[in-house]
C-alpha atoms as a PDB file:
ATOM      1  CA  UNK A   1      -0.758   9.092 -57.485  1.00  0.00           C
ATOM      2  CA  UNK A   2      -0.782   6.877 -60.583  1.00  0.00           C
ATOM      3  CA  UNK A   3       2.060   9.038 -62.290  1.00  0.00           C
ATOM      4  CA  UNK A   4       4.450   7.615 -60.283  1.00  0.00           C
ATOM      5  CA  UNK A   5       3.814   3.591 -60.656  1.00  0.00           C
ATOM      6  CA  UNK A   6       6.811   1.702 -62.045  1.00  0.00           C
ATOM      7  CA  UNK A   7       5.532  -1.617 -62.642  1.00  0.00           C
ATOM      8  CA  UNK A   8       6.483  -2.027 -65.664  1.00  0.00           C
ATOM      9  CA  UNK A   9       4.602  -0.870 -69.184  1.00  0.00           C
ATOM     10  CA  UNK A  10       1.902  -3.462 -69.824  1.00  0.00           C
ATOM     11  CA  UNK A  11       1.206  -3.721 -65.953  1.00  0.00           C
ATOM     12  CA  UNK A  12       1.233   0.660 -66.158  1.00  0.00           C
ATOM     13  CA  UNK A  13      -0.758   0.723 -69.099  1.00  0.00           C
ATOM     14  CA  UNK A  14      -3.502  -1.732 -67.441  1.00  0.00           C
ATOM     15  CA  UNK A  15      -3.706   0.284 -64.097  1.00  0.00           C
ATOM     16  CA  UNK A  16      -3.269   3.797 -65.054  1.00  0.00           C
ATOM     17  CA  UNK A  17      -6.116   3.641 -66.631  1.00  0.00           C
ATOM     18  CA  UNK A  18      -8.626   1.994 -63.901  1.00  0.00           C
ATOM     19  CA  UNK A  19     -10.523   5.520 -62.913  1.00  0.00           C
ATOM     20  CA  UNK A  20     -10.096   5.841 -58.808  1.00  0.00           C
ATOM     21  CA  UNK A  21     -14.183   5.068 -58.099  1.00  0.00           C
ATOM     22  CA  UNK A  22     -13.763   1.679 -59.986  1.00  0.00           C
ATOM     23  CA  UNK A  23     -10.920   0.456 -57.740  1.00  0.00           C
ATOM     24  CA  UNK A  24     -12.597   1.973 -54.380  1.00  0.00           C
ATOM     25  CA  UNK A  25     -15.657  -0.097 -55.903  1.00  0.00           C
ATOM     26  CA  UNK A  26     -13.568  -3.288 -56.436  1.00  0.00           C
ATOM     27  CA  UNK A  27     -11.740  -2.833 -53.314  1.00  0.00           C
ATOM     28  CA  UNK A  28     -15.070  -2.890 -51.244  1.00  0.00           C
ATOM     29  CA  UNK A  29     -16.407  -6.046 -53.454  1.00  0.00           C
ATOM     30  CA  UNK A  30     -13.331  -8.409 -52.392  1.00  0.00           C
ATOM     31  CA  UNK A  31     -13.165  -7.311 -48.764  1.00  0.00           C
ATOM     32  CA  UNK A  32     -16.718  -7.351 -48.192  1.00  0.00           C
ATOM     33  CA  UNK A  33     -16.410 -10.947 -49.750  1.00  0.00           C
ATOM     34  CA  UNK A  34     -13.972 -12.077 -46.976  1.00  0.00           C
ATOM     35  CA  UNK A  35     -15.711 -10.138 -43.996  1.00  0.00           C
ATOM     36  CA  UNK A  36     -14.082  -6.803 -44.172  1.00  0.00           C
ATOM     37  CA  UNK A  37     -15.468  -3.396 -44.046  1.00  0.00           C
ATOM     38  CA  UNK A  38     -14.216  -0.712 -45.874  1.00  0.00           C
ATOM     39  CA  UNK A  39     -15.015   3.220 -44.758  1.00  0.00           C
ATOM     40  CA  UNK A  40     -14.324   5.545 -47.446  1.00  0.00           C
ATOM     41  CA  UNK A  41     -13.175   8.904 -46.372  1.00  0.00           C
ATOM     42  CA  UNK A  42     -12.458  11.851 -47.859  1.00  0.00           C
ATOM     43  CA  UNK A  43      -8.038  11.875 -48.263  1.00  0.00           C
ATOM     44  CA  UNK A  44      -7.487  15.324 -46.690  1.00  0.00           C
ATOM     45  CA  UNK A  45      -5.147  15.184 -43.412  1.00  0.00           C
ATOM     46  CA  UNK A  46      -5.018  11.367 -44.577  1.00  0.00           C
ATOM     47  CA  UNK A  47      -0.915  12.031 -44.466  1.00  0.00           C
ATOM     48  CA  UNK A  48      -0.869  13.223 -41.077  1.00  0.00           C
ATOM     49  CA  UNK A  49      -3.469  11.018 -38.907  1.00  0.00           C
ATOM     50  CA  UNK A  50      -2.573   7.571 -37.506  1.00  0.00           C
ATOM     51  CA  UNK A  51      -4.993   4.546 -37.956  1.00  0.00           C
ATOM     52  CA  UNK A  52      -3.253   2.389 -35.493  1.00  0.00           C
ATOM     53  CA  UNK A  53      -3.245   5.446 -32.775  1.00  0.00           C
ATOM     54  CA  UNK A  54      -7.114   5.628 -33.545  1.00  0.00           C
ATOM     55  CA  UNK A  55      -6.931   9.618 -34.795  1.00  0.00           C
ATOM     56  CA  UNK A  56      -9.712  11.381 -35.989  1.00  0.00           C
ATOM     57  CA  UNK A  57      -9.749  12.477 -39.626  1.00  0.00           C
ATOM     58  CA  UNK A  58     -11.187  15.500 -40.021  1.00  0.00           C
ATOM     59  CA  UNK A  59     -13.248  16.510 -43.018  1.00  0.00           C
ATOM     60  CA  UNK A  60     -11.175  19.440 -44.710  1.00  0.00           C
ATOM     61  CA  UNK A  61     -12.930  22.882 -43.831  1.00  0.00           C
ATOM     62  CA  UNK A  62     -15.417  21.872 -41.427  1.00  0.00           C
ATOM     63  CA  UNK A  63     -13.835  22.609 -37.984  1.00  0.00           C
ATOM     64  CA  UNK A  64     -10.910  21.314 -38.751  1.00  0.00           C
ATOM     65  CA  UNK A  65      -9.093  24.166 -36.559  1.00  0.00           C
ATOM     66  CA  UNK A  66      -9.276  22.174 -33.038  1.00  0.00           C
ATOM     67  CA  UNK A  67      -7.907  19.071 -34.875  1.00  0.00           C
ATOM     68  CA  UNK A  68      -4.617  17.329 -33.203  1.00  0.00           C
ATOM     69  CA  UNK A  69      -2.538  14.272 -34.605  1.00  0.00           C
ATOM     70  CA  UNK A  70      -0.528  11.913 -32.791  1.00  0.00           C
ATOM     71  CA  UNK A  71       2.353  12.972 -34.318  1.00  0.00           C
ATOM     72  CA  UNK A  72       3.707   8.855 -35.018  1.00  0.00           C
ATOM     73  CA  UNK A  73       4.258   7.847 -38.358  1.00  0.00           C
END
């Protein structure tokens, strides 16, 4: 996911290099700060479920086979 920034080459060569557990970390700090939780899931069917049509996100390989999405994007 960071192969594909375009932000220009100081602003890619500062964030390409933050490692993924550092930014989940930093992410959780500042919301936290301001009263918002953060749930960290695991990103498989991420793509396909809908937050805002409250779908269940399935862990992948662990009865995922009964799993439906709404189908909205």
């Amino acid at each position: 996911w960071k192969q594909e920034t375009n932000m220009g080459k100081r602003n890619n060569q500062s964030f390409c290099h933050l490692p993924h557990s550092l930014l989940i970390q930093m992410i959780t700090y500042k919301a936290n700060a301001v009263g918002i939780q953060v749930v960290v899931i695991e990103e498989s069917y991420t793509s396909k479920a809908s937050f805002l049509d409250n779908d269940f996100i399935p862990t992948y390989g662990e009865n995922d086979q009964n799993t439906t999405f709404s189908g909205k994007r």
